[in-house]
Protein backbone atom coordinates (compact mmCIF):
# COMPACT_ATOMS: atom_id res chain seq x y z
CA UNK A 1 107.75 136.94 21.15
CA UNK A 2 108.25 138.26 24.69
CA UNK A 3 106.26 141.26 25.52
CA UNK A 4 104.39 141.45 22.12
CA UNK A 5 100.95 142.04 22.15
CA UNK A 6 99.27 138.86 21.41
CA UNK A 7 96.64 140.31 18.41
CA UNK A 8 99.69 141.80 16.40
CA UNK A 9 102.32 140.60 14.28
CA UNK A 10 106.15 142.04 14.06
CA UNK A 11 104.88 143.85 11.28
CA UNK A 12 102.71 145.57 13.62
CA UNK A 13 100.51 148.09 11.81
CA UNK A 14 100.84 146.70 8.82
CA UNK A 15 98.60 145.72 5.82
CA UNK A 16 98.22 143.67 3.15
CA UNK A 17 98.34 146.26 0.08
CA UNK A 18 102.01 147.52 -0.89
CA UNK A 19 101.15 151.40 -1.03
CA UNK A 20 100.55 151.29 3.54
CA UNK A 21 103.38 148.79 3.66
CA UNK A 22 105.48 150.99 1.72
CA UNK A 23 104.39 154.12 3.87
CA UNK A 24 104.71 152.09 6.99
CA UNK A 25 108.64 151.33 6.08
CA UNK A 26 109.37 155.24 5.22
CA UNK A 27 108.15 155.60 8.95
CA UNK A 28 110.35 153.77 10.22
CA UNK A 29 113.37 154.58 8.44
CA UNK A 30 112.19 159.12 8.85
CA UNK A 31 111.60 158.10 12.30
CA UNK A 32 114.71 155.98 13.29
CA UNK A 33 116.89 157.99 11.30
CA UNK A 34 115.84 161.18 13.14
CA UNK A 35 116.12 159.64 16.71
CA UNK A 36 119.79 158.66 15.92
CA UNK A 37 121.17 161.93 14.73
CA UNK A 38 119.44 163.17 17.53
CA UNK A 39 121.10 161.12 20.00
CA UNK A 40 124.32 161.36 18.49
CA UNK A 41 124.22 165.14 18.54
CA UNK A 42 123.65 164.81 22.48
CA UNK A 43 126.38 162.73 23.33
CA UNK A 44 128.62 165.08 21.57
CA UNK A 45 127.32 168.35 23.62
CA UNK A 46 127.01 166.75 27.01
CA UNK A 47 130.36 164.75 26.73
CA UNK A 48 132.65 167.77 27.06
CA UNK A 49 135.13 166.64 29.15
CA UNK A 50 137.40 169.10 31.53
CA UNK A 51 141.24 167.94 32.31
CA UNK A 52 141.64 167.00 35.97
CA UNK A 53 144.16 167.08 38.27
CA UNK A 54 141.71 163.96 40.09
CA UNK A 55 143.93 162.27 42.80
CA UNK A 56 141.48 159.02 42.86
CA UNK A 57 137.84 158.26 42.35
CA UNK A 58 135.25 159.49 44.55
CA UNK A 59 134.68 157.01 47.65
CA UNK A 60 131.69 154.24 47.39
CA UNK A 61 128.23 154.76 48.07
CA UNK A 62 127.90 150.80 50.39
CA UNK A 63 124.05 151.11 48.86
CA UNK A 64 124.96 151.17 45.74
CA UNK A 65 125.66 147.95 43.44
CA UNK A 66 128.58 148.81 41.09
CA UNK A 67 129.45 146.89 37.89
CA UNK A 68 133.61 146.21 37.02
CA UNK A 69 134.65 146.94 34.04
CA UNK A 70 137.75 145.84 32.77
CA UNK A 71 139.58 147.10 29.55
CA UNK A 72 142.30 145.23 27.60
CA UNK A 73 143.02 147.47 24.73
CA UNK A 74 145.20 144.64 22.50
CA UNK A 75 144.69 143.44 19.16
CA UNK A 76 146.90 140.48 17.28
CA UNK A 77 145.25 143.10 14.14
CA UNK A 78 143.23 145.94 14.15
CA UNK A 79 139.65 145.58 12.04
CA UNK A 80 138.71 148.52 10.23
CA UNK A 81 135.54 149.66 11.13
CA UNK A 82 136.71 149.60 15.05
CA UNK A 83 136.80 152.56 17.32
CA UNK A 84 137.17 150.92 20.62
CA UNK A 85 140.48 151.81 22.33
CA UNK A 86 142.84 149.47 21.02
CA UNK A 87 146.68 148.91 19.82
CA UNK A 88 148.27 146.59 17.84
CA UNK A 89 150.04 143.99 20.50
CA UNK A 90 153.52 144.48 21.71
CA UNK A 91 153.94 141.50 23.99
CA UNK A 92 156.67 142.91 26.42
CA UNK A 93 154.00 146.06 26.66
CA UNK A 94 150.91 143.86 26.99
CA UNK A 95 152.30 141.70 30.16
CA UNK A 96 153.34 144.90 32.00
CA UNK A 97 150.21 146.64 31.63
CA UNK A 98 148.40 143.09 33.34
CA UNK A 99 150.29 144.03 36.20
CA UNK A 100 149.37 147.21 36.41
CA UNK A 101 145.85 146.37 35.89
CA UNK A 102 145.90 144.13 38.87
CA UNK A 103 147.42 146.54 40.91
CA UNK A 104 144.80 149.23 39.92
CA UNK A 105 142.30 146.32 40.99
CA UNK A 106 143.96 146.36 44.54
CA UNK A 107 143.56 150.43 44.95
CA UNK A 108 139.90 150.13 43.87
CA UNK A 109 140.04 147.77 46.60
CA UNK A 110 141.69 149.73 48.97
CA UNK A 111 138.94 152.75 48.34
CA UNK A 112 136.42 150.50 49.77
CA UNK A 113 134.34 149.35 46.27
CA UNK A 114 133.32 146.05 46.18
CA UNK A 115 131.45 144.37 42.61
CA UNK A 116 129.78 141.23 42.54
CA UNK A 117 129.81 141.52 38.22
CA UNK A 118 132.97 142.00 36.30
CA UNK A 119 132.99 142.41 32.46
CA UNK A 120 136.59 142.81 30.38
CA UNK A 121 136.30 144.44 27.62
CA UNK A 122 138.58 145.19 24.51
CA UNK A 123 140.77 144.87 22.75
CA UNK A 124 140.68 141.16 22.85
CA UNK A 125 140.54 140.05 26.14
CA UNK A 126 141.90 136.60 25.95
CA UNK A 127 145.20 137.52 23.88
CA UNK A 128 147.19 136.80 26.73
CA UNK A 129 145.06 134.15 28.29
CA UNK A 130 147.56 133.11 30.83
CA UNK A 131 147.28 136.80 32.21
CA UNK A 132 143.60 136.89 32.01
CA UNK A 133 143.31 133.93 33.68
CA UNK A 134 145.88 135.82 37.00
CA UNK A 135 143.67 139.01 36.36
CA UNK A 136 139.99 137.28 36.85
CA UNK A 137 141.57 135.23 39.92
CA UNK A 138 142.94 138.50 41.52
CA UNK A 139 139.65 139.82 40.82
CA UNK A 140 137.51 136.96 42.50
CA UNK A 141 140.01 136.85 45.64
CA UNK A 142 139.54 140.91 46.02
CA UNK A 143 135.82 141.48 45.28
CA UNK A 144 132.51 139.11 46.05
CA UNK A 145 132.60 138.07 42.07
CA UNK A 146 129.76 136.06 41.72
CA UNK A 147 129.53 136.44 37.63
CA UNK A 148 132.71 137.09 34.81
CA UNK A 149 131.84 138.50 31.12
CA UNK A 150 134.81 138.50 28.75
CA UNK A 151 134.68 139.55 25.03
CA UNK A 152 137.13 137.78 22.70
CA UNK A 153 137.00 136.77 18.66
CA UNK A 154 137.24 133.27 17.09
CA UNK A 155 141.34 133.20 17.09
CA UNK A 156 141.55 133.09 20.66
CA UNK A 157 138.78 129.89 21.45
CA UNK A 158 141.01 127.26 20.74
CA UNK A 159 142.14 124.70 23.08
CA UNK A 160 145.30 126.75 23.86
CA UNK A 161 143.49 129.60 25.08
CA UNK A 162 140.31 128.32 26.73
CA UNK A 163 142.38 126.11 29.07
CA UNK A 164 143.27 129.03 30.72
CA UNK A 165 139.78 130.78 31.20
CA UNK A 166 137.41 127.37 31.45
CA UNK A 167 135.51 127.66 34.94
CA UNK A 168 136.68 131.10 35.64
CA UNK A 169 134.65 132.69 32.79
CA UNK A 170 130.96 132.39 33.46
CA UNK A 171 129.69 134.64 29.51
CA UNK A 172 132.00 134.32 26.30
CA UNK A 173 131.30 136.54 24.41
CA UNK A 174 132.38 136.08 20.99
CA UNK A 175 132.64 138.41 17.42
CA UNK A 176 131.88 136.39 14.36
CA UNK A 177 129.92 139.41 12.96
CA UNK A 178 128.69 136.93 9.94
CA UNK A 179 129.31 133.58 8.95
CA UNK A 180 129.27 134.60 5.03
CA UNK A 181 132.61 134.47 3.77
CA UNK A 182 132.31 137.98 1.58
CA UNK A 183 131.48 139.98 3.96
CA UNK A 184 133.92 138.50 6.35
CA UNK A 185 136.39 139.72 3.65
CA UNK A 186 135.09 143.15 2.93
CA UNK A 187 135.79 143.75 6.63
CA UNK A 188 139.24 142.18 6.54
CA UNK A 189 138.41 139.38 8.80
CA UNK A 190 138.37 136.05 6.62
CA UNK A 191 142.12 136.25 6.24
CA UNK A 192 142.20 137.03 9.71
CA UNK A 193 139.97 134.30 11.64
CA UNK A 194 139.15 132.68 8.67
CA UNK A 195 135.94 131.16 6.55
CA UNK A 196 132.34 131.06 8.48
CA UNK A 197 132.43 127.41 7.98
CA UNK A 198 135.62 127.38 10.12
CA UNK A 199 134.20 129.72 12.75
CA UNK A 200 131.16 127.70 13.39
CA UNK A 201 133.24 124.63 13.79
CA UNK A 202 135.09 126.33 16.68
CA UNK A 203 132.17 127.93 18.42
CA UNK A 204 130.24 124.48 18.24
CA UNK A 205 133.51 122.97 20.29
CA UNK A 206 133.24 125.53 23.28
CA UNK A 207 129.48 125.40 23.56
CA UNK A 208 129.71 123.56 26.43
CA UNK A 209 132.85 124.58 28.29
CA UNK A 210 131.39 127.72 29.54
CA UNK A 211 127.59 127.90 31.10
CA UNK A 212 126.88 130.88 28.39
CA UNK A 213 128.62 131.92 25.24
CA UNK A 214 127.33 134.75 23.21
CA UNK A 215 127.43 135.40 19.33
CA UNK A 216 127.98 138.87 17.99
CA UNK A 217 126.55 139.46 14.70
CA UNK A 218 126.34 142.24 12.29
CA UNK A 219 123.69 142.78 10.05
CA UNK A 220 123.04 145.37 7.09
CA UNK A 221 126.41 145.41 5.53
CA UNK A 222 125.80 147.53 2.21
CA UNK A 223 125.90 145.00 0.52
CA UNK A 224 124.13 142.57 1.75
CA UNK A 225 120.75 140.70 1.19
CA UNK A 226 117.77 139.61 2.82
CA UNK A 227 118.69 136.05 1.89
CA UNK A 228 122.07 136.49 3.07
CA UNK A 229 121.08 137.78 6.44
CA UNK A 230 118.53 134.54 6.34
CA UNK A 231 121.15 132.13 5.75
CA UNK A 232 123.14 133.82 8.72
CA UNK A 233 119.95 134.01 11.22
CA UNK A 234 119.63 130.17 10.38
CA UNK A 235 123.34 129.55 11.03
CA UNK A 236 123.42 131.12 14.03
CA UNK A 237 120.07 128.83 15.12
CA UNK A 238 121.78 125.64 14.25
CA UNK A 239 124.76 126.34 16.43
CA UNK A 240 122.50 127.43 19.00
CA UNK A 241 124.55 129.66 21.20
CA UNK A 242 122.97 130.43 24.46
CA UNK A 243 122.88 134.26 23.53
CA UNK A 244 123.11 136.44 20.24
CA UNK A 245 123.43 139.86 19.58
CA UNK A 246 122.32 141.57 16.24
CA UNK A 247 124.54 145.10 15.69
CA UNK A 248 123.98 147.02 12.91
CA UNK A 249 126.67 148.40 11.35
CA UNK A 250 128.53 151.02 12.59
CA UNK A 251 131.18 152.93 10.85
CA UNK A 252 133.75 154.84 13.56
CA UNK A 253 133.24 158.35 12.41
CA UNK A 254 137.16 159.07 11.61
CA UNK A 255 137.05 156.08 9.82
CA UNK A 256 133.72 156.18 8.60
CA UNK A 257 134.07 157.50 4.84
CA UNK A 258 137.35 155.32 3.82
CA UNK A 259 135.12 152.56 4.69
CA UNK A 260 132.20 153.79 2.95
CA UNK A 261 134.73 154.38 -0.49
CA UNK A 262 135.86 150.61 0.53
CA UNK A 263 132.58 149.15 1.32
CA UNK A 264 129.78 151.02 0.03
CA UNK A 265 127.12 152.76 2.25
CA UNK A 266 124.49 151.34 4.30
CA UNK A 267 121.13 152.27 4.41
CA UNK A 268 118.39 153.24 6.98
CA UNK A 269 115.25 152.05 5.13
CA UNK A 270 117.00 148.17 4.91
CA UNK A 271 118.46 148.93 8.23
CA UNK A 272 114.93 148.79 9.32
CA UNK A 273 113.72 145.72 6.99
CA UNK A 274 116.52 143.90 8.32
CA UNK A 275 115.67 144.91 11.60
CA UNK A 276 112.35 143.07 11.02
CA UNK A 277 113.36 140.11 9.39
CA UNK A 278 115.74 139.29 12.75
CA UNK A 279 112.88 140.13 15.11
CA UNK A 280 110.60 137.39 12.67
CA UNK A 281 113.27 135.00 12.52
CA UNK A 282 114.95 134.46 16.37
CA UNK A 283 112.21 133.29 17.88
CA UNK A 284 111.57 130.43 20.46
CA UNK A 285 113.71 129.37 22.49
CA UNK A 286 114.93 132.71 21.97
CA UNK A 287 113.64 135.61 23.99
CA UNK A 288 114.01 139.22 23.19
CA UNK A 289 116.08 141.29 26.37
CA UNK A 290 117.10 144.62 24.66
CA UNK A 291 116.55 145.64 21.12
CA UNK A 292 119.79 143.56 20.15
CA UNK A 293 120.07 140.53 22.63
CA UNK A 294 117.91 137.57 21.90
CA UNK A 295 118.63 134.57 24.47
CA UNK A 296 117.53 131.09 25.49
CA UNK A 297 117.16 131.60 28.97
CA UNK A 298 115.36 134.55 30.60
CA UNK A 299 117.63 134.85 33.87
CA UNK A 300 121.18 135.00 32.01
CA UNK A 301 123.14 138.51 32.21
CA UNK A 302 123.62 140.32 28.69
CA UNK A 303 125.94 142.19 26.55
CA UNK A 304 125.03 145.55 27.57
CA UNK A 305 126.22 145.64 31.12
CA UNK A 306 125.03 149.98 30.88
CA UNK A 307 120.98 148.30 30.68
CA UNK A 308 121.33 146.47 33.85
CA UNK A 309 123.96 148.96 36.07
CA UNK A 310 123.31 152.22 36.30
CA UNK A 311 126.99 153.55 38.04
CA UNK A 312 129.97 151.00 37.11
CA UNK A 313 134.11 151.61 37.71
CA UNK A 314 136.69 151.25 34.31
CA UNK A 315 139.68 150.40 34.86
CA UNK A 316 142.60 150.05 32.40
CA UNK A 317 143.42 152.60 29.97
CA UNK A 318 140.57 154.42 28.02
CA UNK A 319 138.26 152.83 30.54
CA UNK A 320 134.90 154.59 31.22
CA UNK A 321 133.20 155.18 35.06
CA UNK A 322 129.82 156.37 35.81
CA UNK A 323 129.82 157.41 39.61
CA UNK A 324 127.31 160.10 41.22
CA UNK A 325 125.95 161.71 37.90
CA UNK A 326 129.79 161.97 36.34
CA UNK A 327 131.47 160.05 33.97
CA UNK A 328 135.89 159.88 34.36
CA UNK A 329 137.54 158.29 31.50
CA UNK A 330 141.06 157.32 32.28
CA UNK A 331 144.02 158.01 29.99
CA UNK A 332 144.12 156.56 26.53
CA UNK A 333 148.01 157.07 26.79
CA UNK A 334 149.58 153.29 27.69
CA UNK A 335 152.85 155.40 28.93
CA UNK A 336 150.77 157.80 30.82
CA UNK A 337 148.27 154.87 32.33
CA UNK A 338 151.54 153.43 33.48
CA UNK A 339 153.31 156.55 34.57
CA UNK A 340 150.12 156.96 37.16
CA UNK A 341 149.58 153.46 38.59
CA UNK A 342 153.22 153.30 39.37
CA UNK A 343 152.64 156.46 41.36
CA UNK A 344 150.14 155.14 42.99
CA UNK A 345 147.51 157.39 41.36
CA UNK A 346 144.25 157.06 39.97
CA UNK A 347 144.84 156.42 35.70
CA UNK A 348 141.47 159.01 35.69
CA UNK A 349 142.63 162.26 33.02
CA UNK A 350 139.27 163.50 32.56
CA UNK A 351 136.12 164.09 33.71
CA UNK A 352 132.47 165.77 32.80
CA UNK A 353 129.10 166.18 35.16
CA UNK A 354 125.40 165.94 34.20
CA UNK A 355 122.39 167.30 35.26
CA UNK A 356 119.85 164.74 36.77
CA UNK A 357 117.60 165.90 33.74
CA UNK A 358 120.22 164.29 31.51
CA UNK A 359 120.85 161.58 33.25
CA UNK A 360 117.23 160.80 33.62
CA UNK A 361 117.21 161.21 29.41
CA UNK A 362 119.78 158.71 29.72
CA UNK A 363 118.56 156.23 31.91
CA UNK A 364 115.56 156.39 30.21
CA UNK A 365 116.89 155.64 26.53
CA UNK A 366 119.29 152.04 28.10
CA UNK A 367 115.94 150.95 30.18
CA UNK A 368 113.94 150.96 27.14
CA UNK A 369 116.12 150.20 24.95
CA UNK A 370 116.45 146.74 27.39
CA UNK A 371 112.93 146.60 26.58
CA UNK A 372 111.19 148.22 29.71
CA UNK A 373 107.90 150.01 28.61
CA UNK A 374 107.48 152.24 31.64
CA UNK A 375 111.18 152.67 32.73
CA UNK A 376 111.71 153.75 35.77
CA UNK A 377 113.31 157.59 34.72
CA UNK A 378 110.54 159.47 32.13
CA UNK A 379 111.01 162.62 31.33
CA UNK A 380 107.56 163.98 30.79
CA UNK A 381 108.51 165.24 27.17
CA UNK A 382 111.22 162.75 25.65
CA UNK A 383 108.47 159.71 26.67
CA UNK A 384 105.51 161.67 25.61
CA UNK A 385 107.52 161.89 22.23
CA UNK A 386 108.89 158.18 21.95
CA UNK A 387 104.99 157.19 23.08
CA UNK A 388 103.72 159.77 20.01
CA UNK A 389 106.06 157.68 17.95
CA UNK A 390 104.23 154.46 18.13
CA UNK A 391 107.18 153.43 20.70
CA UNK A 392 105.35 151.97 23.09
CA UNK A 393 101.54 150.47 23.32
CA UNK A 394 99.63 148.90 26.09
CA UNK A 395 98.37 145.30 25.98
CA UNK A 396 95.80 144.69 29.38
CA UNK A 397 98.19 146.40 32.06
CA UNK A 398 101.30 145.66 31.01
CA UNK A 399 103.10 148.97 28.62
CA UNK A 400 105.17 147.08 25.98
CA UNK A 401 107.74 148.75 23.60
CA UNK A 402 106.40 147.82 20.28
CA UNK A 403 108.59 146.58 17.45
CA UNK A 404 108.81 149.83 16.02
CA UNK A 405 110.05 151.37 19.25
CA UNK A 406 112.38 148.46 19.35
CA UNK A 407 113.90 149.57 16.49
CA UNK A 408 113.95 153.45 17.59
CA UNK A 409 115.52 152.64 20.51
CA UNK A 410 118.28 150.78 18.40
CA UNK A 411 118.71 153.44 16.40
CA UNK A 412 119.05 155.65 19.82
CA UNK A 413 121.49 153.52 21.10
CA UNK A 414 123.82 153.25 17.66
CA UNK A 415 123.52 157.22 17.78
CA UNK A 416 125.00 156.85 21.58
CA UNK A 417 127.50 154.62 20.43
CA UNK A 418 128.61 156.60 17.60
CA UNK A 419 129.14 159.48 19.82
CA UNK A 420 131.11 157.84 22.49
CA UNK A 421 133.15 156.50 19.60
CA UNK A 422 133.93 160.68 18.44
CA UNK A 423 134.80 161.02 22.30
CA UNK A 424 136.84 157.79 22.19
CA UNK A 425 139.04 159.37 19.01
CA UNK A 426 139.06 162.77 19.90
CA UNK A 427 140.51 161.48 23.32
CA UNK A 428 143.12 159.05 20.75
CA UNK A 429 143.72 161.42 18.58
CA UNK A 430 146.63 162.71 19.88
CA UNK A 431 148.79 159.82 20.71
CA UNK A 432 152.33 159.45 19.83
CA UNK A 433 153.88 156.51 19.01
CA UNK A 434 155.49 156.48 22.36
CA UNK A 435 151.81 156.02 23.85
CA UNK A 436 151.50 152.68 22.51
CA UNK A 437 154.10 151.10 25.16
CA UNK A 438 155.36 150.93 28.05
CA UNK A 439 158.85 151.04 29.17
């Protein structure tokens, strides 16, 4: 595998008699399970936002190269375990808020910031694909787009939709999450998309409409087994998507112990077998790029846009920017979104500054986490510690993060996530009903 040290395995440190290997896999569970609370507990005390009376974004840095992000917060149904910001479509409400998407895209324009990447996010992206297709155009005539990511979920891949989005998206990416028909249902999306066999069937039509598609799976479901994760790793190999991503599970935490009454709770020590069996099994062609990502070709962009850009512009409501060590998070509010684009204002409501020490912490745990052994930002202790850890080792010149650190630094990241998904629903928690349209 890419970046392994030749002499070891992926059980790396491990020997034949049961007693180390069972001493080895308490390691990694203490030690995983410790780096996620921790990170989880950070992203909570840092991201204390302040309300702002912000007038517009701050103006662009021309050295800089900024990512677009792109939020379309629609759903035909909302899954359960979710926590991105999302509502349950109201068509009438969905096609005005295109509009006003664009027309934040032209006073982004107007401050001067120009992107070369764009990634829409969601939501599902595609559930208008008529106004997706108006929204990437506007996008390509206003910026120098030279690459388009969209998200979307096996409903919206059918000839219908793609013949709106076919040579204007360059990455699908798309959520099966598994192809085994009980788990689909224990997360309530077999009635929804329906049966893995069905799902593979429409993913092996698109294959070659678009030069990359990407497969999001989830693995260690509470109740699932290492041959059932097998049978989905194999699945997965013989529809041969140019990308997949592995995601644990993630409960949202508002959500997270109705779903652990409904589902059962998963575990950190087969979080980390699990974690081992996926790094055995997607192998060549495949190459590693970030703990998660595994994909055929070297040079093709990935799902986590935050690895490869370090400053990016949201737009769209409950859209995230990172600009000159602060992160603004516009309003979650669909009536309040639209109240301030019609204005002519920035949709920003909040805002919260860091301290280069914690955005060097930060930059440190996405550029490892993408699989860089000597990222550029190291905090003298936090890579001392993740290095004490068995996170990283040395093979001739090159520093390597080693399997284990692999998994830490997936661990690290799920903490992040689950702590921008508290932000996310303290930030929702509030909405009316009246938030969910516009008038």
């Amino acid at each position: 595998m890419s970046g392994f040290p030749k002499e070891r395995s992926f059980l790396s440190g491990v020997h034949n008699t049961s007693n180390e290997n069972s001493i080895e896999r308490i390691q990694w569970d203490v030690t995983a399970k410790l780096a996620r609370a921790v990170m989880k507990q950070a992203v909570r005390y840092y991201l204390r936002f302040s309300e702002d009376n912000i007038k517009t974004l701050p103006a662009p840095d021309f050295t800089k190269d900024y990512l677009l992000y792109i939020h379309i917060p629609f759903c035909a149904t909302l899954c359960p375990y979710c926590s991105f910001h999302r509502f349950k479509i109201h068509e009438e409400t969905a096609r005005k808020y295109f509009l006003l998407l664009r027309e934040e895209m032209r006073m982004t324009a107007d401050l001067g910031y120009n992107f070369t990447s764009a990634y829409f996010g969601g939501g599902t992206t595609s559930i208008l694909p008529d106004e997706l297709a108006k929204t990437i155009e506007l996008a390509r005539e206003l910026f120098d787009i030279k690459e388009i990511s969209c998200e979307t979920d096996p409903n919206h891949i059918d000839d219908a939709s793609m013949k709106h989005t076919v040579g204007r998206i360059d990455r699908l990416s798309v959520g099966v999450q598994s192809f085994n028909d009980m788990h689909l249902e224990s997360i309530g999306r077999l009635e929804k998309f329906g049966s893995g066999e069905k799902q593979f069937e429409k993913i092996s039509n698109i294959l070659k409409e678009f030069s990359v598609v990407n497969i999001d799976m989830i693995y260690n479901f509470p109740s699932q087994t290492e041959a059932e994760l097998i049978t989905d790793i194999k699945t997965v190999r013989k529809l041969s998507p140019q990308q997949v991503t592995f995601y644990p599970l993630m409960y949202a935490p508002f959500a997270g112990e109705k779903l652990k009454k409904l589902l059962g709770k998963s575990e950190h020590k087969t979080e980390a077998e699990f974690y081992k069996i996926i790094l055995k099994r997607m192998t060549s062609p495949y190459i590693q790029k970030t703990s998660w990502n595994f994909a055929i070709n070297e040079e093709q962009f990935i799902d986590e846009y935050v690895v490869e850009h370090s400053e990016y512009v949201g737009l769209g409501s409950g859209a995230f920017s990172f600009l000159n060590n602060t992160l603004y998070a516009n309003s979650f509010s669909l009536k309040r979104y639209a109240e301030k684009i019609r204005n002519g204002r920035s949709s920003v409501s909040k805002s919260v500054s860091f301290s280069k020490h914690s955005i060097s912490q930060y930059r440190m745990m996405v550029e490892m986490f993408g699989l860089s052994g000597r990222p550029a930002h190291r905090p003298l202790l936090e890579y001392t510690a993740l290095k004490s850890l068995g996170a990283v080792s040395r093979t001739g010149s090159e520093t390597v993060i080693t399997p284990k650190g692999r998994f830490i630094l997936s661990t690290m990241m799920k903490g992040f996530y689950n702590g921008m998904d508290y932000i996310r629903e303290t930030m929702r928690k509030d909405l009316t009903r009246e938030d969910e349209y516009i008038k």
